[in-house]
Protein backbone atom coordinates (compact mmCIF):
# COMPACT_ATOMS: atom_id res chain seq x y z
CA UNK A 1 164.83 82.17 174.04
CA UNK A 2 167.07 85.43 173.89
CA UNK A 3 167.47 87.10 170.08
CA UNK A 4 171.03 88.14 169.55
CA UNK A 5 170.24 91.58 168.46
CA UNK A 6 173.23 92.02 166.38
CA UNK A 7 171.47 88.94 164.03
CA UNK A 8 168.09 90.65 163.98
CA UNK A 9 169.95 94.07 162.89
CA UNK A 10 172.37 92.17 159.82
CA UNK A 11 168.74 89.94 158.69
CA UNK A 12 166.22 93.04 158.64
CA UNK A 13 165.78 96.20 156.44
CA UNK A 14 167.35 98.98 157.83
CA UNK A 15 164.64 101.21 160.01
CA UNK A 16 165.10 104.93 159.32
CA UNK A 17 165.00 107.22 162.12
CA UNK A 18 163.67 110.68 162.42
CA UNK A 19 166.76 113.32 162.19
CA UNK A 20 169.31 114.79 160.24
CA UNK A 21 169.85 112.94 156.83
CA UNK A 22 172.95 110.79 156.82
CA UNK A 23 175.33 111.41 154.24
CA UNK A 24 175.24 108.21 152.62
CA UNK A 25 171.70 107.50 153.16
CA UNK A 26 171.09 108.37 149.22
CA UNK A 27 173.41 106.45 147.89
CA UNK A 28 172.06 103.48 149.92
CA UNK A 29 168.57 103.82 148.65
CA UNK A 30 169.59 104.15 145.39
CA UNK A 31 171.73 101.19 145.52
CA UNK A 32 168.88 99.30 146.86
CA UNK A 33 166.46 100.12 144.12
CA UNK A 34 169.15 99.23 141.43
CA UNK A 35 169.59 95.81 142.94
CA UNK A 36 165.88 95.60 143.52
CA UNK A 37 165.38 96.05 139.59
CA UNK A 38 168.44 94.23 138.29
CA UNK A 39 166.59 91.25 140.30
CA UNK A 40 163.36 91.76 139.39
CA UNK A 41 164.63 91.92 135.51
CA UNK A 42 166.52 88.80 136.15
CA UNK A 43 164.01 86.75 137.04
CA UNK A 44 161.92 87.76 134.48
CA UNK A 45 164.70 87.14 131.77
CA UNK A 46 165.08 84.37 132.77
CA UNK A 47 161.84 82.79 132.75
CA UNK A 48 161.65 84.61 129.20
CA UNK A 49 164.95 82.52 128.11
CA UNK A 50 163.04 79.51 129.48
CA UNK A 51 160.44 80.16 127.12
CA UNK A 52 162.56 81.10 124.35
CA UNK A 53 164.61 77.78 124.58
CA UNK A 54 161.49 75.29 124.16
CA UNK A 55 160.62 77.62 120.92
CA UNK A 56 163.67 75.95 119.75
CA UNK A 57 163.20 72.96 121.14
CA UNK A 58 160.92 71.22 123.82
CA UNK A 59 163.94 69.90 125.70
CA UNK A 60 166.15 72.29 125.45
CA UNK A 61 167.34 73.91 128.69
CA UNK A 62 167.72 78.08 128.77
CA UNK A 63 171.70 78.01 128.74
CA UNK A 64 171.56 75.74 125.69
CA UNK A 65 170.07 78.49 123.68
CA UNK A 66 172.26 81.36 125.46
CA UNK A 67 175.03 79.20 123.93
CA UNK A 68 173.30 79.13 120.31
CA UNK A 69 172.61 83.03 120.83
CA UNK A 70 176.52 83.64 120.87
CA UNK A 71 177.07 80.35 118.21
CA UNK A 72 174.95 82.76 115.75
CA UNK A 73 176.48 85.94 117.09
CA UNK A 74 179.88 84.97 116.95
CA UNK A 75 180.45 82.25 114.16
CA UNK A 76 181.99 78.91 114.26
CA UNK A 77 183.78 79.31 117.56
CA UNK A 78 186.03 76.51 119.54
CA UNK A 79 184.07 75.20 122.62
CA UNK A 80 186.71 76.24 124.85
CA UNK A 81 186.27 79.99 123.15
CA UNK A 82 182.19 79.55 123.86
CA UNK A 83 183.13 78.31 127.16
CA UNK A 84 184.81 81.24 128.30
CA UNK A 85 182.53 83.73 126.80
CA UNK A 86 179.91 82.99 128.27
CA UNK A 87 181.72 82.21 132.16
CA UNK A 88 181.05 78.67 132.68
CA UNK A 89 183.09 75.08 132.51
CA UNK A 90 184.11 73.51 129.51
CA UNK A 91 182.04 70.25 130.63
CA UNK A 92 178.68 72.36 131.59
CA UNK A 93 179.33 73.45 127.26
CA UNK A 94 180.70 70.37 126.36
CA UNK A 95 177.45 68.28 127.13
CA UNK A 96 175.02 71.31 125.94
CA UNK A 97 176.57 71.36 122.45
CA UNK A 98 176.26 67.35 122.81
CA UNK A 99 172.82 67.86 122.94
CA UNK A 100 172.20 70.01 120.58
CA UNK A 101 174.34 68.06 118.11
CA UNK A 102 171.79 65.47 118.85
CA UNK A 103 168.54 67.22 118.19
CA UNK A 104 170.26 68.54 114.35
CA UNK A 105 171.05 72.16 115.34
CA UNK A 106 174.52 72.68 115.75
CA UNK A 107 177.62 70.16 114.17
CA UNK A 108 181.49 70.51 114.76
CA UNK A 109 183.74 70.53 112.08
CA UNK A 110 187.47 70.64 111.58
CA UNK A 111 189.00 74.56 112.85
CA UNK A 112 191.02 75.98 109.62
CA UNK A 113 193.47 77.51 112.06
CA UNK A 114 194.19 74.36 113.82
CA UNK A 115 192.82 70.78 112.26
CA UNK A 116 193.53 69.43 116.09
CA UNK A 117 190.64 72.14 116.98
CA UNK A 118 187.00 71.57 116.35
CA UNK A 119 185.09 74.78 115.84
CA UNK A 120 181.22 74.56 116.35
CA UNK A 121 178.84 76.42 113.98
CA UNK A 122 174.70 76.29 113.62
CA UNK A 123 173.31 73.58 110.99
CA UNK A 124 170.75 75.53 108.45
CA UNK A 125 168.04 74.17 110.92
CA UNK A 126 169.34 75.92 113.89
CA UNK A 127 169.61 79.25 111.99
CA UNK A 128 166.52 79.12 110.87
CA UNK A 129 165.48 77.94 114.13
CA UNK A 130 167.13 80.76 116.12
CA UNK A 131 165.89 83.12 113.06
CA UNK A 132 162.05 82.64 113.76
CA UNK A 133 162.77 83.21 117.86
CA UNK A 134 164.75 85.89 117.61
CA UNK A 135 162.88 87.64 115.27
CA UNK A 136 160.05 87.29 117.33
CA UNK A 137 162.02 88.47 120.49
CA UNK A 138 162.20 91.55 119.06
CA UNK A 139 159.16 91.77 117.97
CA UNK A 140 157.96 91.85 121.67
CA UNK A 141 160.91 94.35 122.43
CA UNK A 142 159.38 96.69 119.86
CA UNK A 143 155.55 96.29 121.34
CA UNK A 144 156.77 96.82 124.69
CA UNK A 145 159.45 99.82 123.71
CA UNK A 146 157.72 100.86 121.02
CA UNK A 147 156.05 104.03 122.49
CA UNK A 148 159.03 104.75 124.45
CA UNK A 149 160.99 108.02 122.65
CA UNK A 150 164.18 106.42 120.23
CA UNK A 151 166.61 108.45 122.67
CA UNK A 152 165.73 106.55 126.16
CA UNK A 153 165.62 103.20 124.12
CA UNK A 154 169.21 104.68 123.42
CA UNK A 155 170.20 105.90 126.40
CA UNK A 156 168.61 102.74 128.09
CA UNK A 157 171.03 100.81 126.08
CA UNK A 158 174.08 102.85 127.08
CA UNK A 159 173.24 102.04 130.60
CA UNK A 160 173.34 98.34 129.99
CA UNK A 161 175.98 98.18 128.49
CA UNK A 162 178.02 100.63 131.00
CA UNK A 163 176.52 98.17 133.75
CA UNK A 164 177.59 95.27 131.82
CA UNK A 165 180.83 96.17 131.24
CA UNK A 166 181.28 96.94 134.88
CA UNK A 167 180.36 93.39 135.73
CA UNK A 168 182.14 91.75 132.82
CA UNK A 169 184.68 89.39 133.78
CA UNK A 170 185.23 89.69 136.90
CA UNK A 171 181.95 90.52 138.69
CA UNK A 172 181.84 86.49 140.03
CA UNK A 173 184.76 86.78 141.09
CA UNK A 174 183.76 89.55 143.10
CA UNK A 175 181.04 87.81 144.89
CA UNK A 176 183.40 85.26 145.79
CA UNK A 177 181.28 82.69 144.61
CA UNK A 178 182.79 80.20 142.19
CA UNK A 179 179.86 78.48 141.13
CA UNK A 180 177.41 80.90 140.58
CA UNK A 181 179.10 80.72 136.85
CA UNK A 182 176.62 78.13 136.12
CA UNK A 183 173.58 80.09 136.03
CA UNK A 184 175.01 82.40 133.72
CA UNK A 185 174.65 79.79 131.31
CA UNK A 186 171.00 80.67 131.37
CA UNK A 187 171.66 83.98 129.54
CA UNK A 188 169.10 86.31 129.60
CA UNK A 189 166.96 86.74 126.22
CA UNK A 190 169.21 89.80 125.13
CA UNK A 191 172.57 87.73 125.10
């Protein structure tokens, strides 16, 4: 069977040959580690936010607690509001905050701006819920940080946050892929 050498060339690593250095050969390698590392860190968040979300709960799934991370960050918000925030459908949110309704750590209540609206907010149990895990989130971000110097745990943060507001809004967009939105929903342990 013949191998269509143009498929072998777009499904393998790129060989370097000997010889002058090519201008963008740099840039490549550097863009390869950074998406080697943002992978790498993804994975591992989320398997963290995995964790994080039976803490709260033994059901609960890893974008139910991204969406009491930004419930607690942000106040009593509308669903449509938490929706959007956080880049996925208003049904994927709508039957999270269902179940967390269910299990006592969220409840809806009338919005002051619009009495139509129903804004969601944390019941005492889910604050002291998220309390206890996120306290003890960054309790592991200070072991594992802890010896690094205050200005790269600064400077680290800059980064992140110049990466993530590179790839706010539009960065699915970008990849053309409508419903990768849905994983977002499993927010990594930071959101």
């Amino acid at each position: 069977m013949a191998v269509d050498s143009r498929m072998v060339a777009m499904s393998n690593p790129l060989q370097s040959a000997p010889g002058p250095a090519v201008p963008g050969d740099d840039v490549d390698d550097a863009l390869q580690q950074v998406e080697h590392q943002l992978s790498l860190l993804w994975r591992r968040a989320r398997s963290i936010s995995h964790q994080l979300s039976r803490q709260v709960h033994p059901d609960m799934e890893p974008a139910a607690y991204g969406l009491l991370t930004v419930i607690r960050r942000e106040g009593p918000i509308r669903l449509t509001e938490l929706a959007t925030c956080i880049g996925v459908g208003k049904p994927s949110v709508s039957r999270q905050i269902a179940f967390l309704e269910s299990i006592g750590l969220v409840y809806k209540e009338a919005d002051p701006q619009d009495g139509r609206a129903q804004s969601i907010r944390l019941t005492e149990k889910g604050e002291e819920k998220m309390h206890l895990v996120q306290d003890a989130r960054r309790q592991v971000f200070r072991e594992r940080l802890g010896e690094w110097p205050l200005e790269d745990v600064q400077t680290l943060a800059d980064y992140m946050g110049r990466l993530n507001a590179i790839y706010g809004d539009g960065a699915l967009r970008d990849l053309g892929t409508k419903e990768a939105g849905a994983d977002s929903a499993d927010n990594p342990p930071g959101a």
